[in-house]
PDB file of N, CA and C in Angstrom:
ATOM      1  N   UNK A   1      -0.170  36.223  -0.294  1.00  0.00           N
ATOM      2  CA  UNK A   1       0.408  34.905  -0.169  1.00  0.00           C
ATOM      3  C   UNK A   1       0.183  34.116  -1.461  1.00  0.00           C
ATOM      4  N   UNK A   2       0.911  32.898  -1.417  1.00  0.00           N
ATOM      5  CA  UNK A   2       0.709  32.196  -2.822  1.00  0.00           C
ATOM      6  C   UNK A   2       0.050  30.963  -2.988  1.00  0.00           C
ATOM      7  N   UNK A   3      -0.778  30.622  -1.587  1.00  0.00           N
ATOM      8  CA  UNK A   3      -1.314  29.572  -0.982  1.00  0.00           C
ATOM      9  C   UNK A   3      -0.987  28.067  -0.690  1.00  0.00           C
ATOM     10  N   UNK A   4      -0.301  28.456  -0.174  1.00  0.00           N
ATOM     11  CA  UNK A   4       0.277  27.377   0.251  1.00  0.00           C
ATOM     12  C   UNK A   4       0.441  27.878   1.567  1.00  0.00           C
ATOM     13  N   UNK A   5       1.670  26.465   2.112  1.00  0.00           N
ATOM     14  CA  UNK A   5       1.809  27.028   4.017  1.00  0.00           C
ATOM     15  C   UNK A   5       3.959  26.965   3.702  1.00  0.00           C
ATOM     16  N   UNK A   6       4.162  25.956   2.582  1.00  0.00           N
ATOM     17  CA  UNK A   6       5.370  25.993   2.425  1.00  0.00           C
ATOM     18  C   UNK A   6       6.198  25.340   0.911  1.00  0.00           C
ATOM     19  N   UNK A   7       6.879  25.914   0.617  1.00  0.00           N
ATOM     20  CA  UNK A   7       7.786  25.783  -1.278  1.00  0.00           C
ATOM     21  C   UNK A   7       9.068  24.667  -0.512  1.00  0.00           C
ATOM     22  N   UNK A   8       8.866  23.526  -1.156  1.00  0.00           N
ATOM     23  CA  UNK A   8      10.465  23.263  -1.051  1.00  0.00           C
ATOM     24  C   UNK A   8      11.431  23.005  -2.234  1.00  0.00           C
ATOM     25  N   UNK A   9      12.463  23.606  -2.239  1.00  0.00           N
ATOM     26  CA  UNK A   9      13.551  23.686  -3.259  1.00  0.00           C
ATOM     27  C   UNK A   9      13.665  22.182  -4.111  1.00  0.00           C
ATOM     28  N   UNK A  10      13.486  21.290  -3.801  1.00  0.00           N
ATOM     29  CA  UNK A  10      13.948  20.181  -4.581  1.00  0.00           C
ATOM     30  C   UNK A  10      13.457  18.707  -4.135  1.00  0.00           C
ATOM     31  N   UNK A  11      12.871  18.532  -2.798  1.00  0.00           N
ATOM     32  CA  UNK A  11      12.831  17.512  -2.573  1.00  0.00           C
ATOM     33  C   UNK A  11      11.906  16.498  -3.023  1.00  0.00           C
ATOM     34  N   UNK A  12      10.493  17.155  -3.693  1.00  0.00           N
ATOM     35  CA  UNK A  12       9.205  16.355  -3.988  1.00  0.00           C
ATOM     36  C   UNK A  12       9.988  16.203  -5.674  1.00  0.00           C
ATOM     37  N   UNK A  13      10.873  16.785  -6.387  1.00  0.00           N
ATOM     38  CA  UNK A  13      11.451  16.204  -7.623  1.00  0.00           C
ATOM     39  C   UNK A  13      12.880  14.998  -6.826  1.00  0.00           C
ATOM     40  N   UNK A  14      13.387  15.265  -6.595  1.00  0.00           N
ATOM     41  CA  UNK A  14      14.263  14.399  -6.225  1.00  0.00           C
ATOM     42  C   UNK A  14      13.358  12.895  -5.303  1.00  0.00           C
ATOM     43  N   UNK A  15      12.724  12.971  -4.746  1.00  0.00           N
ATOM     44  CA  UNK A  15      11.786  11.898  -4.296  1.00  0.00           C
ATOM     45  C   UNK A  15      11.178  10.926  -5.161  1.00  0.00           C
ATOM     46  N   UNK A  16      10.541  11.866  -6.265  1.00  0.00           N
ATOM     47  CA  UNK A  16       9.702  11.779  -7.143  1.00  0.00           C
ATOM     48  C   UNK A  16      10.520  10.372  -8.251  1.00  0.00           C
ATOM     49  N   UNK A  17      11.990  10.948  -8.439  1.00  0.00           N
ATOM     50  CA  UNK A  17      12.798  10.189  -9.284  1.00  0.00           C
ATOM     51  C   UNK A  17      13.255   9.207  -8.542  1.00  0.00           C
ATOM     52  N   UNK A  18      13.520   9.151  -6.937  1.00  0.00           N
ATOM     53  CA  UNK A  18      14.213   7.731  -6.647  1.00  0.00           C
ATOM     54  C   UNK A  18      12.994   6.994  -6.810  1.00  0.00           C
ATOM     55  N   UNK A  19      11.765   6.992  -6.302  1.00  0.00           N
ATOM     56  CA  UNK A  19      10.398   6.416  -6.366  1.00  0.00           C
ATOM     57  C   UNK A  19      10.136   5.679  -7.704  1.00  0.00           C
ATOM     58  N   UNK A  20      10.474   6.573  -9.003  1.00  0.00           N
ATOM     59  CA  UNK A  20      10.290   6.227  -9.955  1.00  0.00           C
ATOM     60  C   UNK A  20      11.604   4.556  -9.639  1.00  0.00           C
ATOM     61  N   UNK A  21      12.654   4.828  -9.672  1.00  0.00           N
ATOM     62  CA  UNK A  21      13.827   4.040  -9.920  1.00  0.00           C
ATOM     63  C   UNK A  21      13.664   2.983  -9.013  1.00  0.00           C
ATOM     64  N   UNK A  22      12.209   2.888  -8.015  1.00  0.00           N
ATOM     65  CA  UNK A  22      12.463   1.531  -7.074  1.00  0.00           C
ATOM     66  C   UNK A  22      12.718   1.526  -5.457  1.00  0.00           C
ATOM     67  N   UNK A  23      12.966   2.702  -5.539  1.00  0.00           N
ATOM     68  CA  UNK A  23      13.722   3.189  -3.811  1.00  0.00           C
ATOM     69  C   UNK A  23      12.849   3.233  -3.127  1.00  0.00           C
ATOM     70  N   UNK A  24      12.723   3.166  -2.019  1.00  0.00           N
ATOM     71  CA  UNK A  24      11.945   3.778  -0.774  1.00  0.00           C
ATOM     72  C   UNK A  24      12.724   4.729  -0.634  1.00  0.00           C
ATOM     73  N   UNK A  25      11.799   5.753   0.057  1.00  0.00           N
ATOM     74  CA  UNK A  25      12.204   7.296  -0.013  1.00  0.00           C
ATOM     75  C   UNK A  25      11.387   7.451   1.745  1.00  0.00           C
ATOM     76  N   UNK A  26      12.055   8.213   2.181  1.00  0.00           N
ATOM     77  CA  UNK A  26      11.962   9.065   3.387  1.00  0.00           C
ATOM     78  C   UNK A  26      12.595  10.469   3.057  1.00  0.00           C
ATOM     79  N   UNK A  27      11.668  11.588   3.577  1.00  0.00           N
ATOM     80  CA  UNK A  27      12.215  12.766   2.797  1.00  0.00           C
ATOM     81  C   UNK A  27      11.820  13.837   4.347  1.00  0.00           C
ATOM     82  N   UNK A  28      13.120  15.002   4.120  1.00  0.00           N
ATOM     83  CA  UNK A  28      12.809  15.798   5.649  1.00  0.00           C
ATOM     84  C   UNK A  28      13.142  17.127   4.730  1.00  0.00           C
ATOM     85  N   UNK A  29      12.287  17.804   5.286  1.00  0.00           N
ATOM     86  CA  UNK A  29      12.638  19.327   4.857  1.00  0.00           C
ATOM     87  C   UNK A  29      12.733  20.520   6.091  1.00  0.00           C
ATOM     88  N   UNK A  30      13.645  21.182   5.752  1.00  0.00           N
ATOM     89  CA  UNK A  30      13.791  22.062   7.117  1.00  0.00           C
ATOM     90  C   UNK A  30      12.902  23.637   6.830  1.00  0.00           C
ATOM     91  N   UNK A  31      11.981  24.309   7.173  1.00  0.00           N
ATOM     92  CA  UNK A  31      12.027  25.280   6.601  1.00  0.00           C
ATOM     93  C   UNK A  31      12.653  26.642   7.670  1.00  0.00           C
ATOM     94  N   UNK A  32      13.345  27.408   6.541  1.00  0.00           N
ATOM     95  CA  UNK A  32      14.306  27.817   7.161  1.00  0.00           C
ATOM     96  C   UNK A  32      14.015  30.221   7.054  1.00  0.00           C
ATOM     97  N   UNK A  33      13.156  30.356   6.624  1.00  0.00           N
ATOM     98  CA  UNK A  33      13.041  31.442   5.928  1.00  0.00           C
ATOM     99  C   UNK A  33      11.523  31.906   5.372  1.00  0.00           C
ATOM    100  N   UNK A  34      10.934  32.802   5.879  1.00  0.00           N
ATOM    101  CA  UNK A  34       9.614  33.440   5.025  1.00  0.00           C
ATOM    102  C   UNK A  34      10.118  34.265   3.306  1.00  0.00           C
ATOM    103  N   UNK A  35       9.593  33.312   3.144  1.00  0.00           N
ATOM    104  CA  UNK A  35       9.261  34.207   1.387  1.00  0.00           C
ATOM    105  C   UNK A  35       8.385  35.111   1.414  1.00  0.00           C
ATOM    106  N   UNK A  36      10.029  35.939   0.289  1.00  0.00           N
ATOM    107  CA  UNK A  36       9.711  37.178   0.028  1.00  0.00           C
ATOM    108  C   UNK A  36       8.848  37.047  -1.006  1.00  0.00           C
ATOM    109  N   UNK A  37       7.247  37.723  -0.902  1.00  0.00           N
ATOM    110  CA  UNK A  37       6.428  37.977  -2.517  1.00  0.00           C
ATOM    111  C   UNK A  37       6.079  39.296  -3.008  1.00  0.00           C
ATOM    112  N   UNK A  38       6.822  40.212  -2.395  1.00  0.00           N
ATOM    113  CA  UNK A  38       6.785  40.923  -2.968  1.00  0.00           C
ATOM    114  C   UNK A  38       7.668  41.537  -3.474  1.00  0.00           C
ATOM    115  N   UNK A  39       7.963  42.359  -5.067  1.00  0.00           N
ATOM    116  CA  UNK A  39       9.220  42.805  -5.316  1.00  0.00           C
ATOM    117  C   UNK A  39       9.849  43.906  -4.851  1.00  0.00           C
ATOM    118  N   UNK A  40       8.943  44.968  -4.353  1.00  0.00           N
ATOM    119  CA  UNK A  40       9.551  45.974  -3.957  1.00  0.00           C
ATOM    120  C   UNK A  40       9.628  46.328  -2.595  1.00  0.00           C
ATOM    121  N   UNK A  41       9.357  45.049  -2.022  1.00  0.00           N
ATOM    122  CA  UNK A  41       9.537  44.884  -0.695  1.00  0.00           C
ATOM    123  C   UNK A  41      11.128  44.980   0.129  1.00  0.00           C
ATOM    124  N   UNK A  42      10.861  45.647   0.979  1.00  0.00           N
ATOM    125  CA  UNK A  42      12.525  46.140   1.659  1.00  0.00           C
ATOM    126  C   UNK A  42      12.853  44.581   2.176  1.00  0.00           C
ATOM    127  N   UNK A  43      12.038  43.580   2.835  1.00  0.00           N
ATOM    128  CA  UNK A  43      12.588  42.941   3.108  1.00  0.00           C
ATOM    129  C   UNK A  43      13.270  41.978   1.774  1.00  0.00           C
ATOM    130  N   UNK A  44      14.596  41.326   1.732  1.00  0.00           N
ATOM    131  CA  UNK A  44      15.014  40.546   0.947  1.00  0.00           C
ATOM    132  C   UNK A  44      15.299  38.828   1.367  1.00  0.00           C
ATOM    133  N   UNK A  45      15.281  38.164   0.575  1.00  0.00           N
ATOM    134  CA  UNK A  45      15.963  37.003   0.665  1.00  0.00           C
ATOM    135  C   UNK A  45      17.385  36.892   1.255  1.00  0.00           C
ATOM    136  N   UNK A  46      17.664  36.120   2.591  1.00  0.00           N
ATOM    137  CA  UNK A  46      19.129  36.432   2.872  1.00  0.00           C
ATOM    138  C   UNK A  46      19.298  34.658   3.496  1.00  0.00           C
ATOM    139  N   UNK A  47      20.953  34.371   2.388  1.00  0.00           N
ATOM    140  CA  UNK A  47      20.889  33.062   2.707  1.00  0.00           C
ATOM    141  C   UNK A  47      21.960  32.568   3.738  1.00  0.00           C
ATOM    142  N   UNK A  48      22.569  33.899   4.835  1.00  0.00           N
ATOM    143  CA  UNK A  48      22.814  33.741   6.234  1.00  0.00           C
ATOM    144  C   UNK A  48      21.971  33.591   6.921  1.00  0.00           C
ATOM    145  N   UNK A  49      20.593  34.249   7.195  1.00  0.00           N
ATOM    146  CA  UNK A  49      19.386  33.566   7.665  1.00  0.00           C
ATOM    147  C   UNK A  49      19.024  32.162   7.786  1.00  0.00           C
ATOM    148  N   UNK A  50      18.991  31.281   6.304  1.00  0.00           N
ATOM    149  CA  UNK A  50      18.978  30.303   5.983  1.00  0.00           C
ATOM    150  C   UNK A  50      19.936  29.307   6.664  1.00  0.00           C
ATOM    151  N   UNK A  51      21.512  29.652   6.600  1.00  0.00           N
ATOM    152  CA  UNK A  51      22.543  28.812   7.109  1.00  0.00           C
ATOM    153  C   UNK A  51      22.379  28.928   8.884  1.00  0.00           C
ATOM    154  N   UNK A  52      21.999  30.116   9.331  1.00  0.00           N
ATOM    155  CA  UNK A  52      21.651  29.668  10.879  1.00  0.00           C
ATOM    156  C   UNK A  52      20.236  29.043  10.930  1.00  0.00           C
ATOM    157  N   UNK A  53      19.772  29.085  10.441  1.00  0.00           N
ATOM    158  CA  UNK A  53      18.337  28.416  10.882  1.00  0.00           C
ATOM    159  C   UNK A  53      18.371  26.797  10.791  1.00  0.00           C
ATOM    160  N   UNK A  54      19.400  26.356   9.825  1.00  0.00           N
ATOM    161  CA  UNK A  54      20.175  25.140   9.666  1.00  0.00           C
ATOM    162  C   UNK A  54      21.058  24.345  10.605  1.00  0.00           C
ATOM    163  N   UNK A  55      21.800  25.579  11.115  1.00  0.00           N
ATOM    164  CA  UNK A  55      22.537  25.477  12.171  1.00  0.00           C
ATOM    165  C   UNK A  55      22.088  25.308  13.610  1.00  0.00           C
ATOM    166  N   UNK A  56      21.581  26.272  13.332  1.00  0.00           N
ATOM    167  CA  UNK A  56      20.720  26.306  15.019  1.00  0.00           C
ATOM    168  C   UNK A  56      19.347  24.442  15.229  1.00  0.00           C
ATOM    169  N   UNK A  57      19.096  24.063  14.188  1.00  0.00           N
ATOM    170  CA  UNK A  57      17.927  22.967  14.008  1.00  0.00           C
ATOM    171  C   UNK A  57      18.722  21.596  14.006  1.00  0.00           C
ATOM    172  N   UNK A  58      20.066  21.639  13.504  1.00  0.00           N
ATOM    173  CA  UNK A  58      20.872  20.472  13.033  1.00  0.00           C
ATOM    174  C   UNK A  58      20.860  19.593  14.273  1.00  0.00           C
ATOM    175  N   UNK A  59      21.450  19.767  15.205  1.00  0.00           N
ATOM    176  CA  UNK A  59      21.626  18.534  16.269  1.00  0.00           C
ATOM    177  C   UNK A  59      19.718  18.201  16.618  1.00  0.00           C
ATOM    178  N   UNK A  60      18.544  18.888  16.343  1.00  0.00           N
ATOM    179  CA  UNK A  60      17.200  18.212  16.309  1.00  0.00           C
ATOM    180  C   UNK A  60      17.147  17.508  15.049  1.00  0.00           C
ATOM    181  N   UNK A  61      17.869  17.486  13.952  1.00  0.00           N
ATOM    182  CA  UNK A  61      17.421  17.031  12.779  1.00  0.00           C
ATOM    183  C   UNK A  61      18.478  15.847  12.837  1.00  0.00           C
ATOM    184  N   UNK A  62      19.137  15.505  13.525  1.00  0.00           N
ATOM    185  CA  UNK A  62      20.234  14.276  13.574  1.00  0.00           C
ATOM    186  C   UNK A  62      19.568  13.849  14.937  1.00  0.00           C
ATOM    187  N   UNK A  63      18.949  13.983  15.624  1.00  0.00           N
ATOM    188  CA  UNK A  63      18.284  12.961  16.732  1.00  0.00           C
ATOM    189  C   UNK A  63      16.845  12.595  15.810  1.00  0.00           C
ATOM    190  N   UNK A  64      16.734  13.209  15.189  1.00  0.00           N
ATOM    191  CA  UNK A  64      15.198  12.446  14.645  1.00  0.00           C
ATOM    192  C   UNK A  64      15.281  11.473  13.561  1.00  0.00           C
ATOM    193  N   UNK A  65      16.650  11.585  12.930  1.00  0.00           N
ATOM    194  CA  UNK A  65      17.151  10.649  11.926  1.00  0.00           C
ATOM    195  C   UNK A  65      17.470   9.551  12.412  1.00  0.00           C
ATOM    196  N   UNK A  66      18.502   9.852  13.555  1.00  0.00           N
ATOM    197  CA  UNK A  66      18.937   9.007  14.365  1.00  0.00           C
ATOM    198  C   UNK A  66      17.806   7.744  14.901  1.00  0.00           C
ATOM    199  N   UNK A  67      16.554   8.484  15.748  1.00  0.00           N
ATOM    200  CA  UNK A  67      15.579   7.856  16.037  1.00  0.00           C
ATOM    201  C   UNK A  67      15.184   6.795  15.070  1.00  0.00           C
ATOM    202  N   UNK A  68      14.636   7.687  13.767  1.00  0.00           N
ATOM    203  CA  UNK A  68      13.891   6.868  12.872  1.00  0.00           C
ATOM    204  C   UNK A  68      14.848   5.800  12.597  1.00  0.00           C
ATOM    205  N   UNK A  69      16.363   5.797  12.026  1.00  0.00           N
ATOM    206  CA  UNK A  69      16.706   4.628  11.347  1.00  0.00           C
ATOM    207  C   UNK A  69      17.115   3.518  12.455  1.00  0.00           C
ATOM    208  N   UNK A  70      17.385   4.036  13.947  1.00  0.00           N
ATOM    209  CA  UNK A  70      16.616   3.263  14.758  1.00  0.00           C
ATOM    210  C   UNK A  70      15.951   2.147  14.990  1.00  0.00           C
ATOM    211  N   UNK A  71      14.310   2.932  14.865  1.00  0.00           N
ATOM    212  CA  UNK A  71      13.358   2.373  14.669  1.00  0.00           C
ATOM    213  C   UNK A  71      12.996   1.439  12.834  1.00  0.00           C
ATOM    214  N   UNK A  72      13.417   2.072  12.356  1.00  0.00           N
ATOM    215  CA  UNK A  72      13.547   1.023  11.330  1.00  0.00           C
ATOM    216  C   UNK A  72      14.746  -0.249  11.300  1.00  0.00           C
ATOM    217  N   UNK A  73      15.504  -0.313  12.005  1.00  0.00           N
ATOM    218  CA  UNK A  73      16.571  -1.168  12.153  1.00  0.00           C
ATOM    219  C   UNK A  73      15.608  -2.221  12.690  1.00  0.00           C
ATOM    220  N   UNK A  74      15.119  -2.071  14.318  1.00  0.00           N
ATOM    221  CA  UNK A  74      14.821  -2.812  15.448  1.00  0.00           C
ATOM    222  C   UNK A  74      13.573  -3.517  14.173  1.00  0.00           C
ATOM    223  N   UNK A  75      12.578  -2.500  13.788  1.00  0.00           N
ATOM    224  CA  UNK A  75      11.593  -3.175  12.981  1.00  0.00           C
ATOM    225  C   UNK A  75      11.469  -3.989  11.992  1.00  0.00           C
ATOM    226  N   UNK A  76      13.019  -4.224  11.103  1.00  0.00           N
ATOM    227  CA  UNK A  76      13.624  -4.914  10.793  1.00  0.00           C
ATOM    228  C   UNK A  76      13.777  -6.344  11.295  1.00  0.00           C
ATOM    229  N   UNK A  77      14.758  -5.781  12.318  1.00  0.00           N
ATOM    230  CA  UNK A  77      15.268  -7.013  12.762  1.00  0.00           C
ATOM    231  C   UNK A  77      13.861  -7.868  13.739  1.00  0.00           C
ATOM    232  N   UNK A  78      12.641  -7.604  14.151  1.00  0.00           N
ATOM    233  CA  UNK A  78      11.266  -7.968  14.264  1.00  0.00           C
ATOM    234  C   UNK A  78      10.699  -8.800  13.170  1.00  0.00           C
ATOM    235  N   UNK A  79      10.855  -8.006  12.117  1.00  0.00           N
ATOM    236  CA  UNK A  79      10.496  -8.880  11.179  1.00  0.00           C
ATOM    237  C   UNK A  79      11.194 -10.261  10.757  1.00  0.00           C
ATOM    238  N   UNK A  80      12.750 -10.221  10.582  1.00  0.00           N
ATOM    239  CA  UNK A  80      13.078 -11.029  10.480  1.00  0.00           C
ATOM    240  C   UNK A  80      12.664 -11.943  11.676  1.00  0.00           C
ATOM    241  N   UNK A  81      12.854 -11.691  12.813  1.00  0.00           N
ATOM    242  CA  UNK A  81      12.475 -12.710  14.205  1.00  0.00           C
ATOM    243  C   UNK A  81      11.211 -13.218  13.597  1.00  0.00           C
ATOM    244  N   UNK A  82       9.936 -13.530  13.491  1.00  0.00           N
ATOM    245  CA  UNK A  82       8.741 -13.594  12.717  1.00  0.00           C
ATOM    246  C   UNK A  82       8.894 -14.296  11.993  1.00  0.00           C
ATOM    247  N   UNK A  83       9.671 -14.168  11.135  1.00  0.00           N
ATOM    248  CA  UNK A  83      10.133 -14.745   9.804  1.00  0.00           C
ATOM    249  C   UNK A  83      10.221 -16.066   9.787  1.00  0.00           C
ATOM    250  N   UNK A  84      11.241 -16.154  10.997  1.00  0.00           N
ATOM    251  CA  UNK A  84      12.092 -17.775  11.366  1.00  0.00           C
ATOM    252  C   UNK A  84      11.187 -18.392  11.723  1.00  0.00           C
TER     253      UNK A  84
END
């Protein structure tokens, strides 16, 4: 293993830069696939694996979005109530 529990493709750089630029950042990663570490290993990287594991997770990953911006709306609009 390479110690870790999980690699993600892009998101802690892409985070990294809206953060820099001012943004609030909320960031979700799906993991979708065991890495391959070894080279001469029969098993390979396969990125139909990847697209169902996407597929099959998507309607859980749009109720939890759903939830959160939600809950950030209502908490919002709390704050403003407070406010006045």
């Amino acid at each position: 293993m390479i110690g870790c529990d999980a690699v993600g493709m892009s998101t802690v750089h892409e985070t990294m830069v809206a953060h820099h630029s001012g943004m609030r950042v909320i960031a979700f990663s799906l993991i979708t696939n065991k890495i391959v570490v070894d080279y001469d290993s029969e098993e390979k990287a396969n990125h139909e694996e990847v697209l169902a594991a996407a597929k099959e997770r998507s309607k859980d990953f749009e109720n939890l979005i759903l939830e959160i911006v939600d809950n950030i709306q209502n908490g919002q609009q709390q704050v403003e109530q407070v406010d006045k």
